[in-house]
N, C-alpha and C. Protein backbone atom coordinates (compact mmCIF):
# COMPACT_ATOMS: atom_id res chain seq x y z
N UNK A 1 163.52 -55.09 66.36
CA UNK A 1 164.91 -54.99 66.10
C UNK A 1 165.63 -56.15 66.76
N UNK A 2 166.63 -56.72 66.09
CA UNK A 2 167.78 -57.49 66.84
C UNK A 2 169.05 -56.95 66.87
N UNK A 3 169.88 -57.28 67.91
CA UNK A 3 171.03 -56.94 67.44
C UNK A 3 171.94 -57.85 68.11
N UNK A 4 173.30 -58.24 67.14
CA UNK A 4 173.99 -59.12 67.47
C UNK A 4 175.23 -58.76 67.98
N UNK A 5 176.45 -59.57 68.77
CA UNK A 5 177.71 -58.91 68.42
C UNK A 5 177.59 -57.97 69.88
N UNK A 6 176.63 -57.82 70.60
CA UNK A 6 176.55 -57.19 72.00
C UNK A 6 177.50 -57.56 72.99
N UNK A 7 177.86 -56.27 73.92
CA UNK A 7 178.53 -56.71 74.94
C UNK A 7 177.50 -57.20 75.99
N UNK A 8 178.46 -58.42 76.86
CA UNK A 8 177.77 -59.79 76.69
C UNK A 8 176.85 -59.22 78.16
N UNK A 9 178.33 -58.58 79.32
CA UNK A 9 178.23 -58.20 80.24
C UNK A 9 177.30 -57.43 80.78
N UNK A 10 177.10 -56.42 79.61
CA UNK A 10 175.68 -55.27 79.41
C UNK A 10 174.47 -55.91 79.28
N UNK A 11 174.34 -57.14 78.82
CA UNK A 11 172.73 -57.93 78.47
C UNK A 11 172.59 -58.80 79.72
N UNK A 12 174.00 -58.88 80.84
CA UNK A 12 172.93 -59.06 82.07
C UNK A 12 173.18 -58.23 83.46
N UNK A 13 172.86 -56.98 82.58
CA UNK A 13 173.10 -55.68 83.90
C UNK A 13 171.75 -54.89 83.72
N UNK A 14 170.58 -55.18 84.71
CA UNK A 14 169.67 -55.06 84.64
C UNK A 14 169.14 -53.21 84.66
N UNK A 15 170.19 -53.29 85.81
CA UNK A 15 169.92 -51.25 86.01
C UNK A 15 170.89 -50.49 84.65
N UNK A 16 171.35 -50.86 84.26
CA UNK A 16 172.29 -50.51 83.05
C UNK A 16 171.60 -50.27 81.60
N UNK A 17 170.60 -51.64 81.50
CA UNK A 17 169.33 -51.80 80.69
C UNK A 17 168.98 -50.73 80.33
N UNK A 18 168.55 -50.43 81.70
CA UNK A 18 166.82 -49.84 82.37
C UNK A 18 167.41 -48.24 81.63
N UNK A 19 168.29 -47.71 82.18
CA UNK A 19 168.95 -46.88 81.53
C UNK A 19 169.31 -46.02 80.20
N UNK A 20 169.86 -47.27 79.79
CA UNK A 20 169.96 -46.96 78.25
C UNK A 20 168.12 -47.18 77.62
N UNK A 21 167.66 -48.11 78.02
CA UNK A 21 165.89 -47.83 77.42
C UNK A 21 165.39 -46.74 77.42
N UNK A 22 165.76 -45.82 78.86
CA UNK A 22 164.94 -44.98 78.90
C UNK A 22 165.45 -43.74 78.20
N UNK A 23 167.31 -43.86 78.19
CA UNK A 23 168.09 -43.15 77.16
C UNK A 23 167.41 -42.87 75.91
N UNK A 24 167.01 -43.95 75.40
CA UNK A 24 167.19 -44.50 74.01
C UNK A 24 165.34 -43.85 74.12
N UNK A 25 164.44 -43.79 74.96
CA UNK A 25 162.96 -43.48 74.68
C UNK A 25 163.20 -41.76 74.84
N UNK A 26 164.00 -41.23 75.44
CA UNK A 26 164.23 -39.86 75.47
C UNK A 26 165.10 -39.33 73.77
N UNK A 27 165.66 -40.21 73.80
CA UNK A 27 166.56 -39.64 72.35
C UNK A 27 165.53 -39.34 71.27
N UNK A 28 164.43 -40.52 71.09
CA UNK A 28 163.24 -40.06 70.09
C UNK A 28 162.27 -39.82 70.39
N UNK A 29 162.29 -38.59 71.37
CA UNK A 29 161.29 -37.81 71.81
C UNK A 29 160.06 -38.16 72.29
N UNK A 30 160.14 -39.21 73.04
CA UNK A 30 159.40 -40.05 73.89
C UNK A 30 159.32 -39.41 75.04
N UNK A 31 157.81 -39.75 75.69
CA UNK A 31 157.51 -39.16 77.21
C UNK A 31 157.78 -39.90 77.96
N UNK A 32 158.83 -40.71 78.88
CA UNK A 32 158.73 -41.44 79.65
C UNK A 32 157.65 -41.53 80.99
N UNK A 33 156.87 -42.34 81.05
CA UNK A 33 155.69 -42.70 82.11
C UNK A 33 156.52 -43.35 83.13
N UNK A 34 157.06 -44.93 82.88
CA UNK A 34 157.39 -45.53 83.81
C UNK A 34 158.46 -46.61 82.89
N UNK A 35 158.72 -47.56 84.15
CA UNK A 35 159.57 -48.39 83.49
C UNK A 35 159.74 -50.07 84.61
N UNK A 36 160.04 -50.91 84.18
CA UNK A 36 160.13 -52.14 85.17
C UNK A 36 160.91 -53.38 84.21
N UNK A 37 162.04 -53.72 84.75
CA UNK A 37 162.90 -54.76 84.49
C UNK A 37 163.05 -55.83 85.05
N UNK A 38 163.38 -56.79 84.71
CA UNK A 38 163.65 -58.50 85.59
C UNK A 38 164.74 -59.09 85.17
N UNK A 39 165.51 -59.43 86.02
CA UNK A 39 166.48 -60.26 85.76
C UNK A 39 166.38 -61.37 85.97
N UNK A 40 166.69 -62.58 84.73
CA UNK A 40 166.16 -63.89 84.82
C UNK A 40 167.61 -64.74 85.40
N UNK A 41 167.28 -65.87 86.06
CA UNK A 41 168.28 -66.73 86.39
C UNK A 41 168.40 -68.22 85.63
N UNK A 42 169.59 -68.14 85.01
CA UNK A 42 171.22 -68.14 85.48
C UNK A 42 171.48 -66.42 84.88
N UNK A 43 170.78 -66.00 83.32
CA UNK A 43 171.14 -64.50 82.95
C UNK A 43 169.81 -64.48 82.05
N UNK A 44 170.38 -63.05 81.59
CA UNK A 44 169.04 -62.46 80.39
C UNK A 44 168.41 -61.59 81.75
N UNK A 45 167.49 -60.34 80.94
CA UNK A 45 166.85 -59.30 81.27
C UNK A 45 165.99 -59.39 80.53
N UNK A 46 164.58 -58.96 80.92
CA UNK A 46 163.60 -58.77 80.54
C UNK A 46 162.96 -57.29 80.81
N UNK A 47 162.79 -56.27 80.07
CA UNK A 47 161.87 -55.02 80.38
C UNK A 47 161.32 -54.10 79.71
N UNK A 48 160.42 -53.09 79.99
CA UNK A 48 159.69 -52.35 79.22
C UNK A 48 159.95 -50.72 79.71
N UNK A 49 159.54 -50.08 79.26
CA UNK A 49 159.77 -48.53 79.35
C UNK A 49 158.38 -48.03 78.56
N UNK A 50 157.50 -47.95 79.56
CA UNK A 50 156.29 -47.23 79.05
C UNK A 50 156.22 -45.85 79.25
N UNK A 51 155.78 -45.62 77.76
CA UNK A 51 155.75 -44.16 77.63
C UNK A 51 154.29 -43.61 76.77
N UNK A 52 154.28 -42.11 77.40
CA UNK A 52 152.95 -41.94 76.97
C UNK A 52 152.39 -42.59 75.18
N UNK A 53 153.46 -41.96 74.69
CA UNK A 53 153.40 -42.77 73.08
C UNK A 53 153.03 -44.24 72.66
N UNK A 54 153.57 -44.88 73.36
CA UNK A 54 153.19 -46.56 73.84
C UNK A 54 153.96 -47.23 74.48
N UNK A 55 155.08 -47.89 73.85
CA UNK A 55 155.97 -48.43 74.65
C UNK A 55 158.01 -48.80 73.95
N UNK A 56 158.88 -49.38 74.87
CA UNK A 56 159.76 -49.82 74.61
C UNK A 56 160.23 -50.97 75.04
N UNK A 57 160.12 -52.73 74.52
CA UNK A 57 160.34 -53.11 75.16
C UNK A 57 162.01 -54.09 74.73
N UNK A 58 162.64 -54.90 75.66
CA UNK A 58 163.86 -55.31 75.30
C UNK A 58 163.93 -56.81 76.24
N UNK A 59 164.55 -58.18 75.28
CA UNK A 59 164.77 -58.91 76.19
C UNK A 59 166.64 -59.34 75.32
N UNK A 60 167.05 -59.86 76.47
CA UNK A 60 168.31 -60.53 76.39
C UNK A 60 168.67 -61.88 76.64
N UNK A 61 169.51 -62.51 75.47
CA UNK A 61 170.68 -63.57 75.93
C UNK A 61 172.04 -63.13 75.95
N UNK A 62 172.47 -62.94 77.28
CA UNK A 62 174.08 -62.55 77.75
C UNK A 62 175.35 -63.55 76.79
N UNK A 63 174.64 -64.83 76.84
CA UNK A 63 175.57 -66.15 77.10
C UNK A 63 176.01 -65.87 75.24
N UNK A 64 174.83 -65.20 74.38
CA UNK A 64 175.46 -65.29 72.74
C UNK A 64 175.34 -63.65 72.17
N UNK A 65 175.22 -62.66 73.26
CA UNK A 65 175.65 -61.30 72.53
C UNK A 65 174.25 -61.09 71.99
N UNK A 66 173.17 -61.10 72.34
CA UNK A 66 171.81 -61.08 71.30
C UNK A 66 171.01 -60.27 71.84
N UNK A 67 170.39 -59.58 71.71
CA UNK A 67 169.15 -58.52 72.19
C UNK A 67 167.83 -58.55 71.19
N UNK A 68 166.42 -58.40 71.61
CA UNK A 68 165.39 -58.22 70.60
C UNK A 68 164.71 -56.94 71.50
N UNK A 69 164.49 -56.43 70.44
CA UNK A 69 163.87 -55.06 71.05
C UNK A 69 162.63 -54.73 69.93
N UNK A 70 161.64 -54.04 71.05
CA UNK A 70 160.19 -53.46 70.08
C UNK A 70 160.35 -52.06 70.43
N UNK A 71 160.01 -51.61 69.03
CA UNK A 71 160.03 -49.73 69.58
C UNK A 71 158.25 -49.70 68.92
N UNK A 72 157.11 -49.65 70.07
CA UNK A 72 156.00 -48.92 69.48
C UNK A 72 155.77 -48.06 70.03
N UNK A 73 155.18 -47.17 69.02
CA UNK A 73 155.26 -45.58 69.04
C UNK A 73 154.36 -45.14 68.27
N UNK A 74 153.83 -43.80 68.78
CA UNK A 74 152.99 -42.52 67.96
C UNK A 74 152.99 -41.72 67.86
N UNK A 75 152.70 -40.83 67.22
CA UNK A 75 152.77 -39.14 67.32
C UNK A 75 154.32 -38.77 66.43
N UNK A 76 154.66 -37.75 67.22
CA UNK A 76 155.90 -37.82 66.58
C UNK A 76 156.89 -37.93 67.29
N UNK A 77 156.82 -39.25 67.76
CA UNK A 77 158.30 -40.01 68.12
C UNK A 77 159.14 -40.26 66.90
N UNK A 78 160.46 -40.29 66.80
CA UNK A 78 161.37 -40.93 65.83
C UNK A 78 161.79 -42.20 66.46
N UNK A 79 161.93 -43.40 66.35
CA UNK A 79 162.16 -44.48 66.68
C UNK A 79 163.81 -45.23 66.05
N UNK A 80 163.56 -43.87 64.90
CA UNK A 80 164.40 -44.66 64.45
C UNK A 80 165.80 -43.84 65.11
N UNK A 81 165.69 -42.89 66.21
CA UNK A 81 166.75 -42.40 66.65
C UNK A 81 166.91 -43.30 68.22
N UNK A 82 165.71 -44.25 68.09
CA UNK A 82 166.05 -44.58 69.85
C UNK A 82 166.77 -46.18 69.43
N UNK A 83 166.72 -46.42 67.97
CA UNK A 83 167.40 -47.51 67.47
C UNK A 83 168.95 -47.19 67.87
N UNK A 84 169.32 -46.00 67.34
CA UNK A 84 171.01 -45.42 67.24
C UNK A 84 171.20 -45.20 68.33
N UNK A 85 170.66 -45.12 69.16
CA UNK A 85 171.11 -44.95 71.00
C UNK A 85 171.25 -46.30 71.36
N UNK A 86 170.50 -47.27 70.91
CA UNK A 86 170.57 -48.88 71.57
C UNK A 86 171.62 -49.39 70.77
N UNK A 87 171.62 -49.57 69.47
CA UNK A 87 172.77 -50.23 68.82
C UNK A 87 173.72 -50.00 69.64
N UNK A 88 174.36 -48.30 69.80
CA UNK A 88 175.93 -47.82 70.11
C UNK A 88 175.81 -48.28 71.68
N UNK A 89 174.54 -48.25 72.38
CA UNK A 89 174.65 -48.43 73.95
C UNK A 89 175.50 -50.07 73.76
N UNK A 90 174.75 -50.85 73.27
CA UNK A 90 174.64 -52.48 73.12
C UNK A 90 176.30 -52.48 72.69
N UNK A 91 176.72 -51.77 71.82
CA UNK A 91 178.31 -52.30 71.34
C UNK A 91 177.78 -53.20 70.42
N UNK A 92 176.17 -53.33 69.12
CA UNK A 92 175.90 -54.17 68.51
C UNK A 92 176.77 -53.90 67.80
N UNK A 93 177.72 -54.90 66.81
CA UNK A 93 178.26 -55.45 65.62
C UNK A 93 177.25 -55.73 64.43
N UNK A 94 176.10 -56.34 64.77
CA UNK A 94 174.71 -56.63 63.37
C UNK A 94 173.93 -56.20 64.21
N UNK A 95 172.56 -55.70 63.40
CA UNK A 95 171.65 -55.45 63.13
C UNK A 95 170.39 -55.53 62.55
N UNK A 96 169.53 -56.14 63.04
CA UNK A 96 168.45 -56.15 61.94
C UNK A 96 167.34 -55.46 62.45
N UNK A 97 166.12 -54.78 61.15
CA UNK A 97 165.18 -54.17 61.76
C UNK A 97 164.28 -54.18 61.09
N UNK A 98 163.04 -54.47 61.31
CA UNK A 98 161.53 -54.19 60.40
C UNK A 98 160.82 -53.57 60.88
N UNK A 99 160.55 -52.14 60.26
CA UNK A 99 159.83 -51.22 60.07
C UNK A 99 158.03 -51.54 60.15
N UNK A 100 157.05 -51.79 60.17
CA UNK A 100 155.53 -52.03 60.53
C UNK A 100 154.52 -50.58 60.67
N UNK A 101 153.93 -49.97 59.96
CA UNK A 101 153.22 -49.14 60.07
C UNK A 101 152.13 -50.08 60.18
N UNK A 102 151.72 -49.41 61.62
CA UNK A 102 150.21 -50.11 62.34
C UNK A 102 149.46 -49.07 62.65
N UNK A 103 147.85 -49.38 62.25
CA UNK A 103 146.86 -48.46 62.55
C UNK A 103 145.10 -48.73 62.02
N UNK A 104 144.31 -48.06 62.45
CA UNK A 104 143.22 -48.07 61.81
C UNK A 104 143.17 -46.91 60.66
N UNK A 105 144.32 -46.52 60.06
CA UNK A 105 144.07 -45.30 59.51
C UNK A 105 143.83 -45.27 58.05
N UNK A 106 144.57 -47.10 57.68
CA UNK A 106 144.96 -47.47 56.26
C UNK A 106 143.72 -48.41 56.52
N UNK A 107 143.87 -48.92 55.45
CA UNK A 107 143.30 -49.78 54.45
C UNK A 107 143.81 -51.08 54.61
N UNK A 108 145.07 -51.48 54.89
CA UNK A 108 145.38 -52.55 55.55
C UNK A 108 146.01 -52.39 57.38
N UNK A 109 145.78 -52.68 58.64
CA UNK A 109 146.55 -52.37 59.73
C UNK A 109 147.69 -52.87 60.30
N UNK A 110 148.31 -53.48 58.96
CA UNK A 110 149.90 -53.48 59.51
C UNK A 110 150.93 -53.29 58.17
N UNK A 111 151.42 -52.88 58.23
CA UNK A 111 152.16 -52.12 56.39
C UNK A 111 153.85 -52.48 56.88
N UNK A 112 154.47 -53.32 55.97
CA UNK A 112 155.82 -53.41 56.20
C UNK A 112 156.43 -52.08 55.23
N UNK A 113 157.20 -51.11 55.91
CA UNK A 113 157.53 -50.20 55.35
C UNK A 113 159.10 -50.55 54.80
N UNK A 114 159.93 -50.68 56.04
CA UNK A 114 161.44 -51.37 55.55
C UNK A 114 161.75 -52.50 56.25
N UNK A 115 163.17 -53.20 55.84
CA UNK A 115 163.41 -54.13 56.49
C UNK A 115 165.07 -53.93 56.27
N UNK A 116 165.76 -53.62 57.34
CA UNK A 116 167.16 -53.05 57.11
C UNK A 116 167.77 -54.52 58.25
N UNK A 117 168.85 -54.72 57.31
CA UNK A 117 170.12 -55.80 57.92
C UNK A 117 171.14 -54.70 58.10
N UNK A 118 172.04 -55.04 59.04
CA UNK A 118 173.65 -54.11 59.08
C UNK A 118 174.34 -54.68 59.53
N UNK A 119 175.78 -55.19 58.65
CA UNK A 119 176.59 -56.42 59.51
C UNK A 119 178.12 -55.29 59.39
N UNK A 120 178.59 -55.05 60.33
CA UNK A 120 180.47 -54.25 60.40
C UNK A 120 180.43 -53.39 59.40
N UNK A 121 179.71 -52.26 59.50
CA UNK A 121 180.13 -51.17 58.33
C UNK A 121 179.12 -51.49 57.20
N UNK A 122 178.13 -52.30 56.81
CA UNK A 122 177.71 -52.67 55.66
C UNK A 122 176.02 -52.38 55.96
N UNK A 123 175.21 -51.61 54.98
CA UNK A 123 173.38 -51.44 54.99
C UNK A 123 172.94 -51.91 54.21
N UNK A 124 172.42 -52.89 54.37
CA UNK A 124 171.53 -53.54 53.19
C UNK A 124 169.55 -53.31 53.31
N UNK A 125 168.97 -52.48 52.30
CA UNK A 125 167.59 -52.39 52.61
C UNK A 125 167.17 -53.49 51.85
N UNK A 126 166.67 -53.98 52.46
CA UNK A 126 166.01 -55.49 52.00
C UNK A 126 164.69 -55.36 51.65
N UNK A 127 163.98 -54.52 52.26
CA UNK A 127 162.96 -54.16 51.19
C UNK A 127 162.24 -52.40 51.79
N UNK A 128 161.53 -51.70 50.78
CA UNK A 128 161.71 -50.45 50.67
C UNK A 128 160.69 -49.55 50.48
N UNK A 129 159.05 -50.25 50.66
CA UNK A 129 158.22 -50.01 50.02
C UNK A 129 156.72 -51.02 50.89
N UNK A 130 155.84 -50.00 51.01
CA UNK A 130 155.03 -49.88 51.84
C UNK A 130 153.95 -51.31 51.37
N UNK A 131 154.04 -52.99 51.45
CA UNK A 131 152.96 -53.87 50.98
C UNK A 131 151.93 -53.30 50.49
N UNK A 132 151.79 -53.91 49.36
CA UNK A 132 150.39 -53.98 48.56
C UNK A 132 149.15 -54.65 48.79
């Protein structure tokens, strides 16, 4: 996931992060294990939120409003609810996100399922349907 349009102040508040990650790994029914953040100098955060499922991780640029975040996950986590906890935490304005079904279970082990943009009110699925 990216998201743009962030408050700037929040992408270099490291315990604030740490927080909303672990918010955002509890919202989609994630086990939280542990967690460890870094704050880089002059700004930006770097951290993860490991959870029994796998993981959450997030890095930041303060200086242009930008966040990239990985949600991997198994079982039955929803991910896509620990997305809606980070967007609204972040104050993102855009959005982007690609979906990846990974596994030994298919026939191929990485499957683009969606790929969703969201700019001020607007969803665009950019694509919708599991690669061939």
């Amino acid at each position: 996931m990216e998201y743009k349009g962030c408050t700037k102040a929040l992408l270099d508040d490291r315990e604030a992060l740490e927080r909303l990650m672990i918010r955002a790994a509890i919202s989609a029914g994630a086990t939280v294990v542990n967690s460890t953040f870094h704050t880089f100098a002059p700004q930006g955060v770097s951290g993860v939120v490991v959870i029994q499922e796998s993981h959450l991780s997030i890095h930041t640029w303060p200086e242009v409003g930008y966040a990239s975040a990985d949600f991997y996950t198994c079982g039955d986590c929803r991910p896509e609810l620990a997305h809606e906890a980070l967007a609204q935490g972040l104050g993102a304005t855009d959005y982007e996100i690609i979906r990846v079904n990974r596994g030994l279970h298919t026939d191929r082990s990485m499957q683009l399922v969606r790929h969703t943009s969201h700019s001020v009110g607007n969803d665009f699925a950019l694509a919708n349907s599991a690669a061939s």
